[in-house]
C-alpha atoms as a PDB file:
ATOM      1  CA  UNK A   1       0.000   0.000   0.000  1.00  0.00           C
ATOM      2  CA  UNK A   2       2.791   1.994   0.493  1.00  0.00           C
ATOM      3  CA  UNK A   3       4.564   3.138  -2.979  1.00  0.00           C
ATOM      4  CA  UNK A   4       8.880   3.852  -2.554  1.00  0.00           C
ATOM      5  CA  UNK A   5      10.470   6.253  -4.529  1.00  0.00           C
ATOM      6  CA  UNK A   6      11.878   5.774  -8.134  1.00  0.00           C
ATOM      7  CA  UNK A   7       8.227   3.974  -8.781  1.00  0.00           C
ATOM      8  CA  UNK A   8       5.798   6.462  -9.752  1.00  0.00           C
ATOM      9  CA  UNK A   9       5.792   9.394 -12.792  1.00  0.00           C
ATOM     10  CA  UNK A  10       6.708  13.027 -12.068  1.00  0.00           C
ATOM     11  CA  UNK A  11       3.160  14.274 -12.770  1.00  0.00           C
ATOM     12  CA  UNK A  12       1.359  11.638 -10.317  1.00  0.00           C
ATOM     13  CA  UNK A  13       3.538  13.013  -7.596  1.00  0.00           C
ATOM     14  CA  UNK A  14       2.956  16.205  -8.330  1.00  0.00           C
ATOM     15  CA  UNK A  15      -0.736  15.695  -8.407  1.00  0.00           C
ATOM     16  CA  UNK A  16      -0.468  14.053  -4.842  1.00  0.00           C
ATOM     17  CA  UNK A  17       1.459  16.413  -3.034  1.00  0.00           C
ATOM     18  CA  UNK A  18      -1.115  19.301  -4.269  1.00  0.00           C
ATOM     19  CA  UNK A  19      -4.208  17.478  -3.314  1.00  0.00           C
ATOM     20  CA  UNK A  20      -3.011  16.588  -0.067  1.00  0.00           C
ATOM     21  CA  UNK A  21      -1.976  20.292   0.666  1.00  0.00           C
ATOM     22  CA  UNK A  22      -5.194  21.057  -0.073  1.00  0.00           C
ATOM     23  CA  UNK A  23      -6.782  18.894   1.650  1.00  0.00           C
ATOM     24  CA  UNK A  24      -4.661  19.095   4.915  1.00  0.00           C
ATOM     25  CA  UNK A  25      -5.690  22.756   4.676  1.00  0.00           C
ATOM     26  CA  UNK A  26      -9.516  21.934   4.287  1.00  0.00           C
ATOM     27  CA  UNK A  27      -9.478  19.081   6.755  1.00  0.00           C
ATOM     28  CA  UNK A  28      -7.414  21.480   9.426  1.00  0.00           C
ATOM     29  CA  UNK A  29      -9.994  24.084   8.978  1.00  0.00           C
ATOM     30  CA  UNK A  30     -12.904  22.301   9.420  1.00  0.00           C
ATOM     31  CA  UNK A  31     -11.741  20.251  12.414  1.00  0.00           C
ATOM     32  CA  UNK A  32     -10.894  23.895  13.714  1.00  0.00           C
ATOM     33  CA  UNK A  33     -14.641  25.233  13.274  1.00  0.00           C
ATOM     34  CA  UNK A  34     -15.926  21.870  14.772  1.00  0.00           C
ATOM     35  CA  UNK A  35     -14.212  22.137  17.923  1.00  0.00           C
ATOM     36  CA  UNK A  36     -10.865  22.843  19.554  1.00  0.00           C
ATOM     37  CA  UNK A  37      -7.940  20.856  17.901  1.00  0.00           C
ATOM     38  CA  UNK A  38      -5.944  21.207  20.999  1.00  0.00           C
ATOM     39  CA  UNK A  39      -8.639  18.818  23.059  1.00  0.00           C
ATOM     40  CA  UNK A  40      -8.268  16.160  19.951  1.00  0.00           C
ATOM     41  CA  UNK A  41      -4.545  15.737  19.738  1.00  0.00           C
ATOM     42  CA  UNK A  42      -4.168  13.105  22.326  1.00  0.00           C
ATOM     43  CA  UNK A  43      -6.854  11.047  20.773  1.00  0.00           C
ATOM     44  CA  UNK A  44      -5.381  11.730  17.064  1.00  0.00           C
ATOM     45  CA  UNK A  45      -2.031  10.347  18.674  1.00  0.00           C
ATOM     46  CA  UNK A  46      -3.907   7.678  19.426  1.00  0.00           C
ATOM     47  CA  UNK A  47      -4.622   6.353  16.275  1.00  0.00           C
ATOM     48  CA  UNK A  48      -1.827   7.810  14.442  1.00  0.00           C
ATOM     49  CA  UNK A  49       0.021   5.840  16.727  1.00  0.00           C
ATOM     50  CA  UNK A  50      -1.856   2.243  15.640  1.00  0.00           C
ATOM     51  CA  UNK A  51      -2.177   3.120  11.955  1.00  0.00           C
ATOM     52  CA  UNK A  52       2.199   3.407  12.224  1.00  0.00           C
ATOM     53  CA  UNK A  53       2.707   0.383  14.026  1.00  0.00           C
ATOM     54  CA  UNK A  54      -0.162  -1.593  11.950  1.00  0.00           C
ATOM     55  CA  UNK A  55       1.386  -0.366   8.516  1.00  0.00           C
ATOM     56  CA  UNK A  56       5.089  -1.254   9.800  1.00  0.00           C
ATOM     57  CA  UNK A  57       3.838  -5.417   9.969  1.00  0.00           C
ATOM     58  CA  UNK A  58       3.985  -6.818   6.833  1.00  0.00           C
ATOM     59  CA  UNK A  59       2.737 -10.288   5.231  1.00  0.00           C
ATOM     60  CA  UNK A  60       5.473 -10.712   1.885  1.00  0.00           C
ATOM     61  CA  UNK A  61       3.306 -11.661  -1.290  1.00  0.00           C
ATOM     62  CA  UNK A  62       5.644 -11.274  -4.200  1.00  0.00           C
ATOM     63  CA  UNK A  63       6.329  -8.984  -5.484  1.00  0.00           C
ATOM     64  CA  UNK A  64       4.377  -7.162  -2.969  1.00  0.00           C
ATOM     65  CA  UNK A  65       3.353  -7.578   0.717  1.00  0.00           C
ATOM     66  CA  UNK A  66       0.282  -6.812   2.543  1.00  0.00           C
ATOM     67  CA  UNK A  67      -0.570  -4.984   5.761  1.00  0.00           C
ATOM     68  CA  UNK A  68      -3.049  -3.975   7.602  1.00  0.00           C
ATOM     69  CA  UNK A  69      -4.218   0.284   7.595  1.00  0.00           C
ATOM     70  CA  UNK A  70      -6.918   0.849   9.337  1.00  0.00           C
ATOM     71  CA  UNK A  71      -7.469   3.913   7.592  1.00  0.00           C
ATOM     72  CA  UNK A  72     -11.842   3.142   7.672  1.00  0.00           C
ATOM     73  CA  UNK A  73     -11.170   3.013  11.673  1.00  0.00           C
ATOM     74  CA  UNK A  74      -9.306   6.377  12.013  1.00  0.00           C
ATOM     75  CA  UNK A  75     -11.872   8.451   9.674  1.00  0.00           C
ATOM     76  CA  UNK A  76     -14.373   6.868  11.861  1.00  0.00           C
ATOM     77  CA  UNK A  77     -12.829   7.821  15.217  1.00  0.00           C
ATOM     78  CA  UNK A  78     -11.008  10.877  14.063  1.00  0.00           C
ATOM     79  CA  UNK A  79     -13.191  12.809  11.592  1.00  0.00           C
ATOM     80  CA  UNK A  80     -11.356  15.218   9.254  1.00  0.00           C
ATOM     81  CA  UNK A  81      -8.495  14.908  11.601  1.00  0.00           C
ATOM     82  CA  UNK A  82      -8.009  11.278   9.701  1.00  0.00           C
ATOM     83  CA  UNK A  83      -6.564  12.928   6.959  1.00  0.00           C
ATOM     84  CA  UNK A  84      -3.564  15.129   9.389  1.00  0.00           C
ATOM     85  CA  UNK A  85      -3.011  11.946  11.256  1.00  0.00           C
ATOM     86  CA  UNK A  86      -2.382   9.795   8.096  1.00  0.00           C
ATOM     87  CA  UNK A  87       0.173  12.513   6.806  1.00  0.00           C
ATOM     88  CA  UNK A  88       1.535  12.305   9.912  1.00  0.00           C
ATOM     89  CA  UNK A  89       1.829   8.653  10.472  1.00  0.00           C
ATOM     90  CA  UNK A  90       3.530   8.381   6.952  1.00  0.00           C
ATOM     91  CA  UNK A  91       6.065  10.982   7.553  1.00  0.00           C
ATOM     92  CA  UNK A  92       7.018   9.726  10.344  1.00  0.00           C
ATOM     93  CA  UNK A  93       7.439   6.122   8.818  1.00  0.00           C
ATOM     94  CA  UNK A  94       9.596   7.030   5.729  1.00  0.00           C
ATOM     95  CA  UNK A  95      11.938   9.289   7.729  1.00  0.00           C
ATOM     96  CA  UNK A  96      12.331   6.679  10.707  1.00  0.00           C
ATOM     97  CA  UNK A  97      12.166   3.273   9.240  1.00  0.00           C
ATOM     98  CA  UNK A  98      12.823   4.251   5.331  1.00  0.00           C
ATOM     99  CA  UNK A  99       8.960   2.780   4.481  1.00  0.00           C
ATOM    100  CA  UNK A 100       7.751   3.599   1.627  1.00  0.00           C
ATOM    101  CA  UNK A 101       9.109   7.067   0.158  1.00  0.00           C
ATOM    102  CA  UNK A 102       9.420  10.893   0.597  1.00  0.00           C
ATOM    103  CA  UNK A 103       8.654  11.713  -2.685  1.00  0.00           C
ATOM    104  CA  UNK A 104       5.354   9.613  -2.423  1.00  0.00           C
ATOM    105  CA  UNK A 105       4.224  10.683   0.993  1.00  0.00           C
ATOM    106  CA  UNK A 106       1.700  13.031  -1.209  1.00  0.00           C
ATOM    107  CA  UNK A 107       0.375  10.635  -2.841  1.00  0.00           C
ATOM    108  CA  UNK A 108       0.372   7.526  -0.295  1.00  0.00           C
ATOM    109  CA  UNK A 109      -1.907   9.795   1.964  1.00  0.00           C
ATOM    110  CA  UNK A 110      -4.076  10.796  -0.529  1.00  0.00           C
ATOM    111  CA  UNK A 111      -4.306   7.255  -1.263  1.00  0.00           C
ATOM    112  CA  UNK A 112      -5.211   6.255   2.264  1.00  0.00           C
ATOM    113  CA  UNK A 113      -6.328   9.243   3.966  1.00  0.00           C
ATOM    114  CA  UNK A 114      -9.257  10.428   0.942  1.00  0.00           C
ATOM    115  CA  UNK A 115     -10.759   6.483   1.691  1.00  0.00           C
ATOM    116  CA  UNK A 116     -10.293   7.308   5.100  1.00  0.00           C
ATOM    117  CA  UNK A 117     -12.521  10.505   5.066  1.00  0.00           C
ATOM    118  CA  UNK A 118     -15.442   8.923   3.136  1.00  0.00           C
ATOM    119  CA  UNK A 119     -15.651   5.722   6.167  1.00  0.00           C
ATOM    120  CA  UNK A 120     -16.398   8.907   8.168  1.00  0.00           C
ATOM    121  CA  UNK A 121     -18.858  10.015   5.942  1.00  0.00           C
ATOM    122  CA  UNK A 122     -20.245   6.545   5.460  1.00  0.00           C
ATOM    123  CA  UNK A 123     -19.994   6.016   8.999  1.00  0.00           C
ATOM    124  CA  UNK A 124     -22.407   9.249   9.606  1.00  0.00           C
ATOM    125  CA  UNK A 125     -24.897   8.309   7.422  1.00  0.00           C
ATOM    126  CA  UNK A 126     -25.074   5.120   8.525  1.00  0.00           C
ATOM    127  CA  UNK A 127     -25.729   5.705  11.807  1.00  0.00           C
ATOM    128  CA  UNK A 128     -28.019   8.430  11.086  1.00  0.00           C
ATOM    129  CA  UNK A 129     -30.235   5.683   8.810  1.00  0.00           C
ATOM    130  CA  UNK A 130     -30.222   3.514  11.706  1.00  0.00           C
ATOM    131  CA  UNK A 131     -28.156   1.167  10.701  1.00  0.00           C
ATOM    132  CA  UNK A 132     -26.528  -0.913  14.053  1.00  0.00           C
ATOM    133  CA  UNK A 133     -23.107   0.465  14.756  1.00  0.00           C
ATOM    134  CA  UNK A 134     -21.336  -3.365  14.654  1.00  0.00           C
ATOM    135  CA  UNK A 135     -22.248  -3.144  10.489  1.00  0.00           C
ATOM    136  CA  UNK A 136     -21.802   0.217   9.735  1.00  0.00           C
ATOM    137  CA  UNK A 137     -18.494  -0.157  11.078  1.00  0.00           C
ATOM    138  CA  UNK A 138     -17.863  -2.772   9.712  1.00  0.00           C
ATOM    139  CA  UNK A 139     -18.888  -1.692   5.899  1.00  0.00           C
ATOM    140  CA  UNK A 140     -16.387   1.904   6.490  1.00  0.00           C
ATOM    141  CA  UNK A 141     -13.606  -0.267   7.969  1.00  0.00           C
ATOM    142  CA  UNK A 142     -13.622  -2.689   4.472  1.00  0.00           C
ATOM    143  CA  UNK A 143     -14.183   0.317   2.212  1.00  0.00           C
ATOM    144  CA  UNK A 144     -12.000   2.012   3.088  1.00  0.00           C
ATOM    145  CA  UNK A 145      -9.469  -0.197   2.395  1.00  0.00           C
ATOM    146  CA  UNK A 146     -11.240  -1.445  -0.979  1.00  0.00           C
ATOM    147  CA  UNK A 147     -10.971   2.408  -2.100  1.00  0.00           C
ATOM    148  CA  UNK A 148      -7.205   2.588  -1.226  1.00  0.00           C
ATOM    149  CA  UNK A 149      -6.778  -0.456  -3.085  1.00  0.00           C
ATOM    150  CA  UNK A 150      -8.576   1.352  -6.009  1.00  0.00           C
ATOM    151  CA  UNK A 151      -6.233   4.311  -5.714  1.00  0.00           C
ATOM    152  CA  UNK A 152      -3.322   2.407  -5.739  1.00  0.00           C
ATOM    153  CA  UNK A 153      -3.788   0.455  -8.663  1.00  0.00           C
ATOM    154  CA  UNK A 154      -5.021   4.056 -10.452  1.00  0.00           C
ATOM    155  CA  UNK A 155      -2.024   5.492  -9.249  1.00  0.00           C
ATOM    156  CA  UNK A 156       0.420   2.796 -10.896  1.00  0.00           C
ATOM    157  CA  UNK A 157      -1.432   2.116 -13.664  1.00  0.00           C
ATOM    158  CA  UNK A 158      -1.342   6.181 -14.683  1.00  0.00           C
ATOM    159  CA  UNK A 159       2.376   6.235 -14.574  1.00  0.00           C
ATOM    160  CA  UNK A 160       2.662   2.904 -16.938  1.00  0.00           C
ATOM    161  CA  UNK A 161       0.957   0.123 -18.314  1.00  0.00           C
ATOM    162  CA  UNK A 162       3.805  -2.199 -17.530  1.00  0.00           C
ATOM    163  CA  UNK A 163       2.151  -1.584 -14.076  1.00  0.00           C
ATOM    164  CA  UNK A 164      -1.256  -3.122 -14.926  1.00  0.00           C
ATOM    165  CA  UNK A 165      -0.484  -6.639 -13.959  1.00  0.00           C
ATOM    166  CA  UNK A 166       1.534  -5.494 -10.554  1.00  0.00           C
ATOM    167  CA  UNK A 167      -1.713  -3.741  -9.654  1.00  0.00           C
ATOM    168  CA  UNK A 168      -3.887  -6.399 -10.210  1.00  0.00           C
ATOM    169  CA  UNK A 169      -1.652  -9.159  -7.987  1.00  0.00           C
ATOM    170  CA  UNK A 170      -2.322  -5.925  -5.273  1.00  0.00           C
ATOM    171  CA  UNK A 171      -5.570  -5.967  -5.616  1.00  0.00           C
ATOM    172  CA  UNK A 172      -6.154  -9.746  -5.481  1.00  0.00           C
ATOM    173  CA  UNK A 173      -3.824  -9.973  -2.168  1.00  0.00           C
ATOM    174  CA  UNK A 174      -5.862  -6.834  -0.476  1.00  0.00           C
ATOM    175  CA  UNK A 175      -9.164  -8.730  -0.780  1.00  0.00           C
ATOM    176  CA  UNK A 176      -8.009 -11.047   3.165  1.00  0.00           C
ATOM    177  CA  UNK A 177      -7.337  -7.201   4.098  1.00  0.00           C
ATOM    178  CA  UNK A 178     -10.455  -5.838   3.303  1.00  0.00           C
ATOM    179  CA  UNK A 179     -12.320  -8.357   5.213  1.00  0.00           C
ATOM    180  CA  UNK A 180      -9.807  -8.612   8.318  1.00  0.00           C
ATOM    181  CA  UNK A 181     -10.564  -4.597   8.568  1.00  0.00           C
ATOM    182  CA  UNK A 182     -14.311  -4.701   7.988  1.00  0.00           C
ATOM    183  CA  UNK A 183     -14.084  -6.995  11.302  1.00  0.00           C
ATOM    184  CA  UNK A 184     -11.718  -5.054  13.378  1.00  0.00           C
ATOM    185  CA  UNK A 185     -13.339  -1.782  12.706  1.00  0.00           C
ATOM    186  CA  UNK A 186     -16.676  -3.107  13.627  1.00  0.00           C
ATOM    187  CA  UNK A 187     -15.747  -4.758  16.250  1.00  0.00           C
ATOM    188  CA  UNK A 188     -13.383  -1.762  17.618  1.00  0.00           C
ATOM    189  CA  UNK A 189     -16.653   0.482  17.332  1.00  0.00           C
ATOM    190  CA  UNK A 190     -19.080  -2.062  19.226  1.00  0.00           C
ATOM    191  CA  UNK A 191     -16.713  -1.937  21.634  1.00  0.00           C
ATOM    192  CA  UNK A 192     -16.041   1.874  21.676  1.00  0.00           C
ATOM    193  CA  UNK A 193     -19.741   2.400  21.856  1.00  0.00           C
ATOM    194  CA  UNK A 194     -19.983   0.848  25.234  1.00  0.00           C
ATOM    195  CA  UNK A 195     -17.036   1.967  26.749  1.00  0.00           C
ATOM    196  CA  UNK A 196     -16.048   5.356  25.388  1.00  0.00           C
ATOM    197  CA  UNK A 197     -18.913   6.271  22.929  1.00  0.00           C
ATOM    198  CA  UNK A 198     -17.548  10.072  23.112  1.00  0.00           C
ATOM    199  CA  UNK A 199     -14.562   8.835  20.910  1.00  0.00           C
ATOM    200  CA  UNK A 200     -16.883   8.139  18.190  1.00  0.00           C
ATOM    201  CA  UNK A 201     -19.311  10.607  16.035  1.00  0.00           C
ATOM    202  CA  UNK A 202     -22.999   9.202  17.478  1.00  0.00           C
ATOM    203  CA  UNK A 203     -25.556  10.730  19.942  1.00  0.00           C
ATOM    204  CA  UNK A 204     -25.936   8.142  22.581  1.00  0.00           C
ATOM    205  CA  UNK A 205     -28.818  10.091  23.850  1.00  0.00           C
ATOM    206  CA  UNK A 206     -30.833   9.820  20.465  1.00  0.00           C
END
């Protein structure tokens, strides 16, 4: 999931160091207008925290390997933070362990942290349609990561077509992934909703 340098065209890295300007902008103003980002940084070092150590453990499927992101979980939990936090948590991982690549950290969170901000919306709507929490996090946990998976493959495939087959053994190998997520991130929400339902965006008292 995470693309290294020397892979991708100039022009797609370009394009995803602009859109994720822009959107760390948007999503930094908005979280300010909602409430005080202060009051949310322990909780978005939280997750930024789990989405590092969860992308740093690796499955090898040549010429790839898997891990999981849990991008679907941190849009849920954090909101439009999500998107910050994933920047963050990539930085952090390229300068410290060499994973995946500076020149790509543009693009690797637009890849993960756009996915990431529609679970939140997902996981909204859901809740607002009544759907039980267990599900709805469940179907913005797997989405999430099916949309990455998307975004990768449209990333590689726009810098070559020698990449086409590459992104197809990536999206094969992501399908475990999607599932293992769409489990942990509904079962992380059941469990948040009982214990600590302030950490996620429902009325208890509807």
């Amino acid at each position: 999931m995470h693309i290294s340098d020397g892979v991708l065209s100039s022009s797609v890295i370009i394009v995803g160091f602009v859109i994720t300007l822009v959107l760390l902008m948007i999503t930094l103003r908005c979280s300010m207008k909602q409430s005080d980002v202060k009051e949310q940084i322990p909780k978005l070092s939280v997750m930024a925290g789990a989405f590092f150590v969860a992308s740093l453990i690796h499955i090898p499927v040549p010429p790839t390997s898997v891990h999981l992101i849990l991008n679907g979980l941190m849009g849920v939990v954090l909101g439009v933070l999500s998107y910050p936090a994933i920047f963050i948590g990539l930085t952090l991982q390229a300068v410290l362990f060499q994973h995946g690549g500076f020149t790509t950290i543009g693009i690797n969170t637009m890849n993960m942290g756009i996915p990431a901000l529609l679970a939140y919306g997902i996981f909204k709507i859901g809740y607002q349609k009544g759907i039980p929490l267990v599900l709805i996090g469940a179907i913005s946990g797997g989405l999430a990561v099916f949309i990455s998976v998307i975004f990768l493959a449209m990333s590689l495939i726009t810098t070559g077509e020698e990449f086409i087959d590459i992104a197809r053994l990536i999206a094969i190998t992501h399908v475990p992934i999607v599932i293992i997520e769409a489990i942990v991130t509904g079962s992380v929400v059941a469990f948040l909703a009982k214990v600590k339902p302030e950490l996620l965006p429902i009325d208890m008292e509807r």
